[in-house]
Protein backbone atom coordinates (compact mmCIF):
# COMPACT_ATOMS: atom_id res chain seq x y z
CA UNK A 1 0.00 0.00 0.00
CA UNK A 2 1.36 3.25 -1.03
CA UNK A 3 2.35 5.57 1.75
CA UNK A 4 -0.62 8.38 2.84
CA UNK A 5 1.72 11.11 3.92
CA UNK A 6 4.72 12.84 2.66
CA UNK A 7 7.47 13.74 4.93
CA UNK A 8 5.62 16.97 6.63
CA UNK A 9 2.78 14.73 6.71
CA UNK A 10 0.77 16.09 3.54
CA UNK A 11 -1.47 13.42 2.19
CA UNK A 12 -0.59 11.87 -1.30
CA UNK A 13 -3.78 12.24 -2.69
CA UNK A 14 -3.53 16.22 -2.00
CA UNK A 15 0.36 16.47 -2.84
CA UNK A 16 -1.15 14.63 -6.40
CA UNK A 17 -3.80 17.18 -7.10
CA UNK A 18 -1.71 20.32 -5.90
CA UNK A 19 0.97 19.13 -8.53
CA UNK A 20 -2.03 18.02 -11.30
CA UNK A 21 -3.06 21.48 -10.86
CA UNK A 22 0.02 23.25 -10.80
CA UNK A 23 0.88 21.20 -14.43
CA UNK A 24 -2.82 22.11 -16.06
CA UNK A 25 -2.76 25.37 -15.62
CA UNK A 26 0.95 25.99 -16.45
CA UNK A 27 0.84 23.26 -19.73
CA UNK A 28 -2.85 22.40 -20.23
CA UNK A 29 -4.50 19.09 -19.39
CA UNK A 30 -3.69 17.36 -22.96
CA UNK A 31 -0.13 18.25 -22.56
CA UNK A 32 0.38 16.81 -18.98
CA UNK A 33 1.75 13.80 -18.77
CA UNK A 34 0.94 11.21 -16.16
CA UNK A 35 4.94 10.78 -15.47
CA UNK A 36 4.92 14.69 -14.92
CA UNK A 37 2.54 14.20 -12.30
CA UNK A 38 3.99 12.14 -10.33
CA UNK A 39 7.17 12.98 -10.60
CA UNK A 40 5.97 16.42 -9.46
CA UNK A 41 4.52 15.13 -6.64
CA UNK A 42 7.39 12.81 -5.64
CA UNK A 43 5.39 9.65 -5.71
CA UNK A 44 5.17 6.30 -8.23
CA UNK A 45 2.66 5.89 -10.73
CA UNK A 46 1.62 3.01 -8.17
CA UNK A 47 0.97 5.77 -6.20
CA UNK A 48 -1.36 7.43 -8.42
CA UNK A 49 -3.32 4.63 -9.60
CA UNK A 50 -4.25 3.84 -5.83
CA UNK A 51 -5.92 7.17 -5.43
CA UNK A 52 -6.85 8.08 -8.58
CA UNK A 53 -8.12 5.92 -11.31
CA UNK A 54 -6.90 8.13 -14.46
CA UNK A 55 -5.26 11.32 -15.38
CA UNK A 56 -9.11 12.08 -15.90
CA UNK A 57 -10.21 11.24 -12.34
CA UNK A 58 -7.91 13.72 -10.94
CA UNK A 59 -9.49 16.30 -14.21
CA UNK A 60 -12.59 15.73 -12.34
CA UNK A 61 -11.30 15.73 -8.59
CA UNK A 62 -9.80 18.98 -9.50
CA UNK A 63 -13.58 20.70 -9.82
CA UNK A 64 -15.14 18.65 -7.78
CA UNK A 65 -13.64 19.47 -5.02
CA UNK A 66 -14.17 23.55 -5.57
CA UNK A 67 -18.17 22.83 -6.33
CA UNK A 68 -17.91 20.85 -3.11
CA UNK A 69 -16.71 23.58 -0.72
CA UNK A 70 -18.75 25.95 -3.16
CA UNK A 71 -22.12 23.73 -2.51
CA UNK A 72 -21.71 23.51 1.14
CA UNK A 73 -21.22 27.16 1.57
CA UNK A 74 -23.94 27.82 -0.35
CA UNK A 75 -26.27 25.64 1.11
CA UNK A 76 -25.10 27.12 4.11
CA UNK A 77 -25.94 30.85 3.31
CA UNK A 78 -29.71 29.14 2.14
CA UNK A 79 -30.09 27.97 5.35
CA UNK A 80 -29.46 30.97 7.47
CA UNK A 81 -31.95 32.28 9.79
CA UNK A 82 -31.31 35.64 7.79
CA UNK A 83 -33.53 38.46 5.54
CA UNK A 84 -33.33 36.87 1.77
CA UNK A 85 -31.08 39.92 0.23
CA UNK A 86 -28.58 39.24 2.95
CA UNK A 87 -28.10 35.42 2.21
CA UNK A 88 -28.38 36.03 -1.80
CA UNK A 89 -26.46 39.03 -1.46
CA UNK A 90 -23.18 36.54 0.71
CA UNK A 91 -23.69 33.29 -1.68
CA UNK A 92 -23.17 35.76 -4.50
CA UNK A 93 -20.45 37.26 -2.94
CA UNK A 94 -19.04 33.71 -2.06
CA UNK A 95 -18.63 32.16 -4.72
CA UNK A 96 -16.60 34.91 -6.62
CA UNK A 97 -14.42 34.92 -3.53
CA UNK A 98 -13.66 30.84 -3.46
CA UNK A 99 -13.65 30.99 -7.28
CA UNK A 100 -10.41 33.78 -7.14
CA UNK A 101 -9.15 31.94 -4.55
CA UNK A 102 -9.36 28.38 -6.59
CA UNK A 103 -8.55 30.69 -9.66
CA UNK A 104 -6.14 27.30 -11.53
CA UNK A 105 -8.95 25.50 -10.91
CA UNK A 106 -11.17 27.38 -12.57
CA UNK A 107 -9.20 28.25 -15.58
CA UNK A 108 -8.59 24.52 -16.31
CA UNK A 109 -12.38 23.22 -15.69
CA UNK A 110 -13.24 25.77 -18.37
CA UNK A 111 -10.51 25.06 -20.67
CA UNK A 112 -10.32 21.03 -20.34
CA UNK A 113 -14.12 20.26 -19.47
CA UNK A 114 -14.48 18.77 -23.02
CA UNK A 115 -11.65 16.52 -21.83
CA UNK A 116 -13.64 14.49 -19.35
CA UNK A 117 -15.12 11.61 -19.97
CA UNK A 118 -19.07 11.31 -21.43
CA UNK A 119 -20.01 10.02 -17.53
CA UNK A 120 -17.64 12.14 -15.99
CA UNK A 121 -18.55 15.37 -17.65
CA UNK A 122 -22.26 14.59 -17.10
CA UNK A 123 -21.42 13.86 -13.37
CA UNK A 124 -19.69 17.24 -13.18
CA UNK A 125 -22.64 19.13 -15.25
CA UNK A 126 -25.18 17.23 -13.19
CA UNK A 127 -23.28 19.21 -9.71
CA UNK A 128 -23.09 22.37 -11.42
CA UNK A 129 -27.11 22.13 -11.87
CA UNK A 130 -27.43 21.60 -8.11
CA UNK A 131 -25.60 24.89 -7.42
CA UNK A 132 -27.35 26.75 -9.74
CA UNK A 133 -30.83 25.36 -8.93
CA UNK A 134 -30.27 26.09 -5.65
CA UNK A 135 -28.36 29.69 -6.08
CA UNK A 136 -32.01 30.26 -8.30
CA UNK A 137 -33.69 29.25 -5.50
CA UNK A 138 -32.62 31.76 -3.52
CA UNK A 139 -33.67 34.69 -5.89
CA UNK A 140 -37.40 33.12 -6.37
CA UNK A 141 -37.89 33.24 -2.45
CA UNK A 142 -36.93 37.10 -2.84
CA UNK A 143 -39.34 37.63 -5.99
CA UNK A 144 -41.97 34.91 -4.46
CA UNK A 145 -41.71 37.36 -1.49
CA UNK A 146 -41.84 40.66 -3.24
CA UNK A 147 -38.50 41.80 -1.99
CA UNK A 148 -36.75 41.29 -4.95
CA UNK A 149 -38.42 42.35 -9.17
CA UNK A 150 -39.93 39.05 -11.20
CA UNK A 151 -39.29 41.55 -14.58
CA UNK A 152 -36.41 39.24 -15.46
CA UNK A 153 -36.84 35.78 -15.03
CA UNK A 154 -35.12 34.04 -12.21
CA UNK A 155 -32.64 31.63 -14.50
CA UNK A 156 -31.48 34.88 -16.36
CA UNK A 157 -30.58 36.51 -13.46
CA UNK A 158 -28.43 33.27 -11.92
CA UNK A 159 -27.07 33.05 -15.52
CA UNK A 160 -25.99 36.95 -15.85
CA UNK A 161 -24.43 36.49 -12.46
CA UNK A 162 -22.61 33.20 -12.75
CA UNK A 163 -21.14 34.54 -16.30
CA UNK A 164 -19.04 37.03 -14.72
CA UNK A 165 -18.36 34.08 -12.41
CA UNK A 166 -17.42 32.12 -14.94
CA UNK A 167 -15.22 35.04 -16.66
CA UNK A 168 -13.07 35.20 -13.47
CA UNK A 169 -10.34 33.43 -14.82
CA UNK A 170 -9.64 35.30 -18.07
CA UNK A 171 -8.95 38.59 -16.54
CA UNK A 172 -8.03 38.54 -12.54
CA UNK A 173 -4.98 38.87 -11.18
CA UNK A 174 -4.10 38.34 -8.14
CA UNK A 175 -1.61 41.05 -8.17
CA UNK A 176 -4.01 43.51 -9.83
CA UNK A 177 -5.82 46.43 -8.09
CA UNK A 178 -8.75 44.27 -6.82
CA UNK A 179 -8.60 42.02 -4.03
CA UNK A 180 -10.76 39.21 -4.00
CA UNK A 181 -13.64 40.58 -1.33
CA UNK A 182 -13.87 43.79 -3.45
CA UNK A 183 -14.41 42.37 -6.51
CA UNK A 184 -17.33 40.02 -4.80
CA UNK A 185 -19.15 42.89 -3.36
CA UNK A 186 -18.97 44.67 -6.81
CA UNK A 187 -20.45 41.65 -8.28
CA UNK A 188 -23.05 40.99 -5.80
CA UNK A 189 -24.30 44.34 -5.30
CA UNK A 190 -24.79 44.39 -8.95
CA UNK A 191 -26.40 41.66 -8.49
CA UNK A 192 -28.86 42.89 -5.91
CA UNK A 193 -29.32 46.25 -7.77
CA UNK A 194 -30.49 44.01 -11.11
CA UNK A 195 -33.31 42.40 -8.69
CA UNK A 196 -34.55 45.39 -7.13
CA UNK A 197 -38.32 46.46 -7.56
């Protein structure tokens, strides 16, 4: 059995997807070897294989784990005993702030989606949904409620919102005049102004 832990007791599976990410965002996903991979992460292929089925498993563990922290904030912010505009207004916020903050992550879902595998990539698609249905939720309880305007329809809004989402990682920089938080307010009080009465 491979070992779990590197010498300051990171886990393989984590030392594999730090260097998987590191190499898809530097070289691209179709020009990433396996080999590279593990040789950046200073374990066998053994090693690898254990965790991680495929060079496309860790593709897919390399989203999956940002929609998971993503989904269980969100869910979170749904779920607080809070007025609606104040738990749209800090999911919307959220999830530009984890995005920047998982910005490789981002960059190479959106550039090597198509690279998944038909299950995989409806597996990851089927997530995304959740998110969204839920993140649409939240803005039908405001216009159910009358806090927030029903002139544009609830899946436009989510959609205007999650495109500049989306967009993140074709134009931030982390050394650029915007820190994370400020570009998440900007976003979600835009956000909030689009859905007032």
């Amino acid at each position: 059995m491979p070992r779990t832990t590197d010498g300051d007791g990171t886990p393989v599976p984590q030392r594999l997807l730090a260097a998987a990410t590191r190499l898809f965002a530097e070289q691209g996903y179709d020009r990433t070897s396996v080999q590279e991979i593990v040789e950046a992460a200073g374990v066998t292929k053994g090693a690898l294989y254990h965790y991680f089925g495929s060079k496309d498993d860790l593709l897919h563990e390399v989203y999956a784990r940002v929609l998971r922290v993503q989904q269980e904030r969100l869910d979170a912010f749904a779920n607080a005993d809070e007025p609606i505009e104040k738990r749209l207004r800090g999911a919307a916020a959220d999830v530009v702030v984890t995005t920047i903050d998982n910005l490789d992550d981002a960059s190479i879902f959106f550039r090597s989606m198509h690279h998944l595998s038909p299950e995989k990539n409806k597996q990851v698609r089927a997530e995304r949904r959740r998110y969204h249905e839920r993140f649409r939720a939240l803005v039908e309880e405001g216009q159910e409620a009358g806090v927030f305007s029903t002139a544009t329809p609830a899946d436009l809004v989510v959609d205007y919102h999650f495109g500049s989402v989306h967009h993140l990682s074709t134009w931030y920089r982390p050394d650029g005049s915007m820190a994370p938080q400020e570009v998440a307010d900007h976003l979600a009080d835009m956000l909030l102004r689009a859905l007032r009465p």
